[in-house]
PDB file of N, CA and C in Angstrom:
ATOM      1  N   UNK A   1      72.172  -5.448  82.303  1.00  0.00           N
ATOM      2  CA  UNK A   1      71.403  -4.379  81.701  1.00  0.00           C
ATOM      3  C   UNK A   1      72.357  -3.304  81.185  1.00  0.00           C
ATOM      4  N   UNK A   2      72.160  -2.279  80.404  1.00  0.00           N
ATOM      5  CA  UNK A   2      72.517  -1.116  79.716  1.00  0.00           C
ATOM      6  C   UNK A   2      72.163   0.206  80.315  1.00  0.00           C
ATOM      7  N   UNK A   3      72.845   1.166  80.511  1.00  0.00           N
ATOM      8  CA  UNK A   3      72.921   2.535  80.498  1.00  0.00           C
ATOM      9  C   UNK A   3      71.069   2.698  80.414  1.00  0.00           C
ATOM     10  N   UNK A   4      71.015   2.482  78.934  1.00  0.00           N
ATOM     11  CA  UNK A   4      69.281   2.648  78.519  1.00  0.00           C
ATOM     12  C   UNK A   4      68.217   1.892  79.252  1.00  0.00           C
ATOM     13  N   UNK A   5      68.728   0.824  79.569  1.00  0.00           N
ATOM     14  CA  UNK A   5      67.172  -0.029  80.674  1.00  0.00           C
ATOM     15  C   UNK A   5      68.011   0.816  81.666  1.00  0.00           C
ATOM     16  N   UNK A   6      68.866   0.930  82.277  1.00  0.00           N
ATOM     17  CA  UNK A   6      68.723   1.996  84.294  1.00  0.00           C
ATOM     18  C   UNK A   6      68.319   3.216  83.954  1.00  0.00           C
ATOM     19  N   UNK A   7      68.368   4.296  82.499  1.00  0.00           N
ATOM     20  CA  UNK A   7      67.491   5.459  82.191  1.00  0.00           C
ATOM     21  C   UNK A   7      65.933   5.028  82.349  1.00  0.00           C
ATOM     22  N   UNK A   8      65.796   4.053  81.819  1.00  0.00           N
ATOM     23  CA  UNK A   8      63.963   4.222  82.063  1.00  0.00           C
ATOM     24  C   UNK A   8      63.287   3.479  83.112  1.00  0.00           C
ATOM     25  N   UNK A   9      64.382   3.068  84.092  1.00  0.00           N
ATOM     26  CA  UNK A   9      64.132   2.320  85.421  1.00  0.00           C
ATOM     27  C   UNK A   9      64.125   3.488  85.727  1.00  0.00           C
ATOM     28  N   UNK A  10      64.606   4.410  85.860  1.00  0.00           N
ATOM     29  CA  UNK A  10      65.096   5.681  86.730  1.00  0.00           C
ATOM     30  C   UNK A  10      63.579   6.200  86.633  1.00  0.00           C
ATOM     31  N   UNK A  11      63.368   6.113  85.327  1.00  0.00           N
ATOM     32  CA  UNK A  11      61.841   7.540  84.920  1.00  0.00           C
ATOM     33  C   UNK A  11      61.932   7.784  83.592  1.00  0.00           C
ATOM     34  N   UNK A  12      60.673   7.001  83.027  1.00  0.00           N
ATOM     35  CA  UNK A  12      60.333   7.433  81.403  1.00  0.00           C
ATOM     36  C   UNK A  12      61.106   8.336  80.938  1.00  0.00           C
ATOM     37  N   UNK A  13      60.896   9.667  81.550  1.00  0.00           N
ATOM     38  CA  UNK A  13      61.570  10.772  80.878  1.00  0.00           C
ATOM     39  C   UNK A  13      62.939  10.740  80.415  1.00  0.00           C
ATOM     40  N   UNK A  14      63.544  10.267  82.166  1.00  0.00           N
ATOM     41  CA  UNK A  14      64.859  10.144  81.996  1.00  0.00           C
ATOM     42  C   UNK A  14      65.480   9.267  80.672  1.00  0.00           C
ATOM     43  N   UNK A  15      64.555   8.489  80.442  1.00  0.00           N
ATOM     44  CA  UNK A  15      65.044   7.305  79.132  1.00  0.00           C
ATOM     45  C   UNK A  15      64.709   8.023  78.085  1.00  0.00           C
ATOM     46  N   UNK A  16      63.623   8.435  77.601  1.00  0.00           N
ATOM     47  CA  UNK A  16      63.141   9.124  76.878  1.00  0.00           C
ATOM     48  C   UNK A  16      64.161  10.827  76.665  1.00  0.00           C
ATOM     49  N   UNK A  17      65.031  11.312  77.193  1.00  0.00           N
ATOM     50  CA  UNK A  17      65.807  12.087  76.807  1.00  0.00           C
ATOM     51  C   UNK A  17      67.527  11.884  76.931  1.00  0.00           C
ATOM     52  N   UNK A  18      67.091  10.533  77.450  1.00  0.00           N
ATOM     53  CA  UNK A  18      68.811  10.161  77.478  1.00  0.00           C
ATOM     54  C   UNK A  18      69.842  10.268  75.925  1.00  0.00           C
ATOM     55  N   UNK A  19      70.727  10.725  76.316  1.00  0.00           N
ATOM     56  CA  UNK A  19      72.005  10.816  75.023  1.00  0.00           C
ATOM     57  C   UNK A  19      73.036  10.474  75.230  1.00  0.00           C
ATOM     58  N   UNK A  20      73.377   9.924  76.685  1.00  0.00           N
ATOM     59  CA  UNK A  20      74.668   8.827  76.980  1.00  0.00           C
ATOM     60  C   UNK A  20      74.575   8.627  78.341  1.00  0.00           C
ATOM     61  N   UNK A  21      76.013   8.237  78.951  1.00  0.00           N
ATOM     62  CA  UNK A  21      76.146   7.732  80.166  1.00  0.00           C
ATOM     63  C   UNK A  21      77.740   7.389  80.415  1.00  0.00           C
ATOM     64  N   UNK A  22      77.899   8.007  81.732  1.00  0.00           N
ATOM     65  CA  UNK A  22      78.804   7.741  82.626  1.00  0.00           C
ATOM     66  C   UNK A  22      78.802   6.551  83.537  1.00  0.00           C
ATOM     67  N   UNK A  23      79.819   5.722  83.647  1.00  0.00           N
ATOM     68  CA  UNK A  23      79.950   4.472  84.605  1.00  0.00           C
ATOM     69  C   UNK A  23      81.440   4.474  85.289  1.00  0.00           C
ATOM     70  N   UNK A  24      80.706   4.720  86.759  1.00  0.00           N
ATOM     71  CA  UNK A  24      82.226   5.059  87.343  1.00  0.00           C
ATOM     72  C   UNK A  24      82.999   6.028  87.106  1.00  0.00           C
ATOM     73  N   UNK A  25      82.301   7.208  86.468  1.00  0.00           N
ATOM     74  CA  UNK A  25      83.111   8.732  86.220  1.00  0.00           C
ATOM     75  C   UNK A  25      83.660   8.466  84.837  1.00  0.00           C
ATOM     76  N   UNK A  26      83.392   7.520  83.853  1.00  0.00           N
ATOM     77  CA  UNK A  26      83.977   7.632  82.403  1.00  0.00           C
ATOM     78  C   UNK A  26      82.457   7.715  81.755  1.00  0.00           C
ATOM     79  N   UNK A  27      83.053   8.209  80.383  1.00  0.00           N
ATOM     80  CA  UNK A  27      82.284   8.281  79.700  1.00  0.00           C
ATOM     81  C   UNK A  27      81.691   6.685  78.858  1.00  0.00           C
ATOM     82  N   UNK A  28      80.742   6.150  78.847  1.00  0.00           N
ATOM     83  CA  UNK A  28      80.781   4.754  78.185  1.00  0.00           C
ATOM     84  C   UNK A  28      79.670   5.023  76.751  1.00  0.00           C
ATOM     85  N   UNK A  29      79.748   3.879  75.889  1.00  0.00           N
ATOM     86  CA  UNK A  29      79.066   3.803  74.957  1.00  0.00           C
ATOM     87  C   UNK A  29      77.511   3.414  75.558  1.00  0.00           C
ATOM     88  N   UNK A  30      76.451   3.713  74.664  1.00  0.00           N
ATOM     89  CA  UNK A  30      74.977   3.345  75.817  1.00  0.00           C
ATOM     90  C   UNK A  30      74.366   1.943  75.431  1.00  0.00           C
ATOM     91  N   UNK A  31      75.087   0.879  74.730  1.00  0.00           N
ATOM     92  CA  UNK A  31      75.227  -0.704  74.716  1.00  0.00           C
ATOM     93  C   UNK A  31      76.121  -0.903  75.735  1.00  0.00           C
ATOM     94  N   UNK A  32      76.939  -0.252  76.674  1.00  0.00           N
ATOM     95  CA  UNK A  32      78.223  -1.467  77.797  1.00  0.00           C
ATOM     96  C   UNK A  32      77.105  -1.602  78.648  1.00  0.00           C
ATOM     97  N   UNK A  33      77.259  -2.992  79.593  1.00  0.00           N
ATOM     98  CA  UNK A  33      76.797  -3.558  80.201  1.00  0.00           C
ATOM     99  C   UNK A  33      77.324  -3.021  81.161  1.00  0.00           C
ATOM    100  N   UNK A  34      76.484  -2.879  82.345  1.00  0.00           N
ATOM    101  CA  UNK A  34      76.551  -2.753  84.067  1.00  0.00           C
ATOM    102  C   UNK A  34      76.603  -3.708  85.103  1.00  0.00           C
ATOM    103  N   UNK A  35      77.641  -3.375  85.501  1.00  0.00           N
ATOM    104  CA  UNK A  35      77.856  -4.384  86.443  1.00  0.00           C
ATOM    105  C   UNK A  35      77.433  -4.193  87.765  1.00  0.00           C
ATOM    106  N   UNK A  36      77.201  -5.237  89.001  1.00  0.00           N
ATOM    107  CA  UNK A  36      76.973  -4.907  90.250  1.00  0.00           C
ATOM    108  C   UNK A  36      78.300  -4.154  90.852  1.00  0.00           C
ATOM    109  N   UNK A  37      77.473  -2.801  91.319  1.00  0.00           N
ATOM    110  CA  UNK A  37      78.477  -1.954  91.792  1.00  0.00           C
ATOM    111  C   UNK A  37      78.821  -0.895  90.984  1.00  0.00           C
ATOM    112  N   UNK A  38      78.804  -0.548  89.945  1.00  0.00           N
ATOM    113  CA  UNK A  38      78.944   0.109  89.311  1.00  0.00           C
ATOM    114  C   UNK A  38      78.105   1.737  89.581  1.00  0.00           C
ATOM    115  N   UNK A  39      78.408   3.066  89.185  1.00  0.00           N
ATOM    116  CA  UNK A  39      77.860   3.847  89.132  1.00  0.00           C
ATOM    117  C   UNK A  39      77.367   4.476  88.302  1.00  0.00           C
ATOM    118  N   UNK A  40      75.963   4.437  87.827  1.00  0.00           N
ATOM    119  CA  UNK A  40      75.915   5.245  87.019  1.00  0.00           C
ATOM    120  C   UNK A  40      75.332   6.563  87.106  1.00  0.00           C
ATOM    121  N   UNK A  41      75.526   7.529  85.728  1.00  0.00           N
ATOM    122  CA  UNK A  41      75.605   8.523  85.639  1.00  0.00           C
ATOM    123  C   UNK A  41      74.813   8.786  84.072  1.00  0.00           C
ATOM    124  N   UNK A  42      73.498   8.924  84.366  1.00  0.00           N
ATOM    125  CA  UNK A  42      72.344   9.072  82.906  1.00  0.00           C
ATOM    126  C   UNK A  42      73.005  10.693  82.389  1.00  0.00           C
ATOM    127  N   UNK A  43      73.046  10.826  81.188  1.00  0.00           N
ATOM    128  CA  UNK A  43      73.192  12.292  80.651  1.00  0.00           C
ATOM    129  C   UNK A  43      71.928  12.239  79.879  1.00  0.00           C
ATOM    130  N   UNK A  44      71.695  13.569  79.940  1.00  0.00           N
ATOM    131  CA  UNK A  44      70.466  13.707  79.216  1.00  0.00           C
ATOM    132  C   UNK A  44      70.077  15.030  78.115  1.00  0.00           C
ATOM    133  N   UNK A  45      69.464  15.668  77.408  1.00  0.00           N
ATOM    134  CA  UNK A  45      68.780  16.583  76.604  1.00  0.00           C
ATOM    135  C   UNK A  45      67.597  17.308  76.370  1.00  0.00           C
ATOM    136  N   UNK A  46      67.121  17.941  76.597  1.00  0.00           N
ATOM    137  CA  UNK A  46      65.648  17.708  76.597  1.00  0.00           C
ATOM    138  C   UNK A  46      65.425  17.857  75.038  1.00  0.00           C
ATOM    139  N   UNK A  47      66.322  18.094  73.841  1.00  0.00           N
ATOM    140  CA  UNK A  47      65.950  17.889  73.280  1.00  0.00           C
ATOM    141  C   UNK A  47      65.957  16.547  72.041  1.00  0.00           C
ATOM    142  N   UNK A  48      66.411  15.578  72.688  1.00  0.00           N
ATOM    143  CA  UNK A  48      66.671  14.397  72.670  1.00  0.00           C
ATOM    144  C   UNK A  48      65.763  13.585  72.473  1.00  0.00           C
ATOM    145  N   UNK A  49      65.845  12.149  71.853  1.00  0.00           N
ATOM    146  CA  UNK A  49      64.277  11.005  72.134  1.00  0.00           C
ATOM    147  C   UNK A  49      64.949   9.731  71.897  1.00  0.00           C
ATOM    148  N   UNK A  50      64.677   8.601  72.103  1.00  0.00           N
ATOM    149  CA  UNK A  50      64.903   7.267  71.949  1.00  0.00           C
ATOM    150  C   UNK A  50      64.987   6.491  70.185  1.00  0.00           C
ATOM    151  N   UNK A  51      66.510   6.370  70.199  1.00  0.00           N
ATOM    152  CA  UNK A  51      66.184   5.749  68.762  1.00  0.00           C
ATOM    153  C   UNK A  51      65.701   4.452  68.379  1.00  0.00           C
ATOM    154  N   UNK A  52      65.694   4.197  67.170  1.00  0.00           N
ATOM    155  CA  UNK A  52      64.810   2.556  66.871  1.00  0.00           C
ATOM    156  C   UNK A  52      66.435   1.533  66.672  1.00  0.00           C
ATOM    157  N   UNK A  53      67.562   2.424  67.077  1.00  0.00           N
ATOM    158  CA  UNK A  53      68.885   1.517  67.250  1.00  0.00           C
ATOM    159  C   UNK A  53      68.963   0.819  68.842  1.00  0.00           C
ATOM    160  N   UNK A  54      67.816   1.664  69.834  1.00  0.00           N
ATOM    161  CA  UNK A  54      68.299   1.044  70.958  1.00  0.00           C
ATOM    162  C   UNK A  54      67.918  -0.293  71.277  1.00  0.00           C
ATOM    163  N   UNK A  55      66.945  -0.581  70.753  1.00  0.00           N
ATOM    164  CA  UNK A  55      65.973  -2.203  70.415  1.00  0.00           C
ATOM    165  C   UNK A  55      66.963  -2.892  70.374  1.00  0.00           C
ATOM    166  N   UNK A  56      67.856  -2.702  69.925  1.00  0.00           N
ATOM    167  CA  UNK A  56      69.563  -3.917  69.629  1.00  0.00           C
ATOM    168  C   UNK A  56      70.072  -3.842  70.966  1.00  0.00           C
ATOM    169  N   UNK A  57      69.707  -2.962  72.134  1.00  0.00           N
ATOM    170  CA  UNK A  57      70.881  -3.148  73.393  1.00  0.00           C
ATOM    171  C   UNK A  57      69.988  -3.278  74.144  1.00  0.00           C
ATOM    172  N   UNK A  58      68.664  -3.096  74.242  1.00  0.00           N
ATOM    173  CA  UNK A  58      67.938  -2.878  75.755  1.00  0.00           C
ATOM    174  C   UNK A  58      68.012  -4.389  75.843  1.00  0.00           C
ATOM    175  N   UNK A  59      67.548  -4.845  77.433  1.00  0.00           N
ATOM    176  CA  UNK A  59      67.470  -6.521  77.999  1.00  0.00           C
ATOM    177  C   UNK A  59      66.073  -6.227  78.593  1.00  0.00           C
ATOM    178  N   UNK A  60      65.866  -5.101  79.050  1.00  0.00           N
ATOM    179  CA  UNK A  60      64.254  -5.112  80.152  1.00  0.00           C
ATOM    180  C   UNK A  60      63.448  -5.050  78.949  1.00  0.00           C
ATOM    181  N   UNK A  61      62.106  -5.441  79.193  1.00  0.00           N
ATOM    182  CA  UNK A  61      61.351  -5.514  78.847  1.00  0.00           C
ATOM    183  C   UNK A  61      60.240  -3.838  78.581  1.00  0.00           C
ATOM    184  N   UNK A  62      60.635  -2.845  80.228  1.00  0.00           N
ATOM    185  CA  UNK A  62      60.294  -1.723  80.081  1.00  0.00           C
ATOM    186  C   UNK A  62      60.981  -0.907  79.562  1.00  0.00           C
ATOM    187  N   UNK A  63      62.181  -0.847  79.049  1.00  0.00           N
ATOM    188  CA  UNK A  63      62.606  -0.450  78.534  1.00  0.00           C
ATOM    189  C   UNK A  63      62.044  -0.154  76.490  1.00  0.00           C
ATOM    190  N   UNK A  64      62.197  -1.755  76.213  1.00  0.00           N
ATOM    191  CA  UNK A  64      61.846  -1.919  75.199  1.00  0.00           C
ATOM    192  C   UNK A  64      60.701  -1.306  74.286  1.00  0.00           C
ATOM    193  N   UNK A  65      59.634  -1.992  75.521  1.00  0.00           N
ATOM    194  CA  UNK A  65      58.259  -1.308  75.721  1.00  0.00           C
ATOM    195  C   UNK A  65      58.203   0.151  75.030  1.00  0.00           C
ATOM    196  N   UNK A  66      58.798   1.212  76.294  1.00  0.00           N
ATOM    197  CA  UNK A  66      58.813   2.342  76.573  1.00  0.00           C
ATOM    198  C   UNK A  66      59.497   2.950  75.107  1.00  0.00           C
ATOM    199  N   UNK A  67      60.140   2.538  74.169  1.00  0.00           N
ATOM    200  CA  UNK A  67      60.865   2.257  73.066  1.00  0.00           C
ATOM    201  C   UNK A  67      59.986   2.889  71.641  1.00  0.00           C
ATOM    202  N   UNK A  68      59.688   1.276  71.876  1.00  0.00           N
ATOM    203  CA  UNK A  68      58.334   0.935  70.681  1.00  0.00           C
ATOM    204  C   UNK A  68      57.290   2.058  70.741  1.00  0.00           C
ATOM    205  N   UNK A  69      56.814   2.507  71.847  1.00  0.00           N
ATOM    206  CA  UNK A  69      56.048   3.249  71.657  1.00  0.00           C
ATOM    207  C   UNK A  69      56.485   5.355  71.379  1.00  0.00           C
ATOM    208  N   UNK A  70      57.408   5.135  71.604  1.00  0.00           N
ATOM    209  CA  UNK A  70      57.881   6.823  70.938  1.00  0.00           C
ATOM    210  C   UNK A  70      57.817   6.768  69.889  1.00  0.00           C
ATOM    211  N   UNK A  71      58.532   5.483  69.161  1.00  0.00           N
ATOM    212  CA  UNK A  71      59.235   4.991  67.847  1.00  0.00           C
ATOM    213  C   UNK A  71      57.696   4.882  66.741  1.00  0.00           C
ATOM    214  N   UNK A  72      56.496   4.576  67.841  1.00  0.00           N
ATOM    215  CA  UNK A  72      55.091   4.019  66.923  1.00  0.00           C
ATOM    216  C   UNK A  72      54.286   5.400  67.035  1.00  0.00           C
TER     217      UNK A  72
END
């Protein structure tokens, strides 16, 4: 999974205002993959929203979901 499916595992919102992510104390792009063990670290905005680029990285399904419908 991606930065973006563990933001909206975390909490709609949290996905819904995410603008990057930390893994393991670096800064990562919000397509790198997570590994077991890894830490992450959601950054967020409130004035922020989900783009129609993330459809290319999410793997969950709620994620996706949660996506399509800001985007519709």
């Amino acid at each position: 999974a991606t930065p973006i499916d563990f933001a909206f595992a975390i909490h709609s919102q949290v996905g819904d205002k995410c603008t990057g992510a930390k893994i393991n104390g670096r800064i990562v792009a919000l397509r790198t993959e997570i590994e077991n063990g890894d830490v992450v670290e959601i950054l967020t905005n409130p004035n922020s929203h989900p783009s129609r680029d993330w459809l290319n990285h999410v793997v969950t399904s709620r994620a996706r979901n949660r996506i399509r419908h800001w985007i519709s």
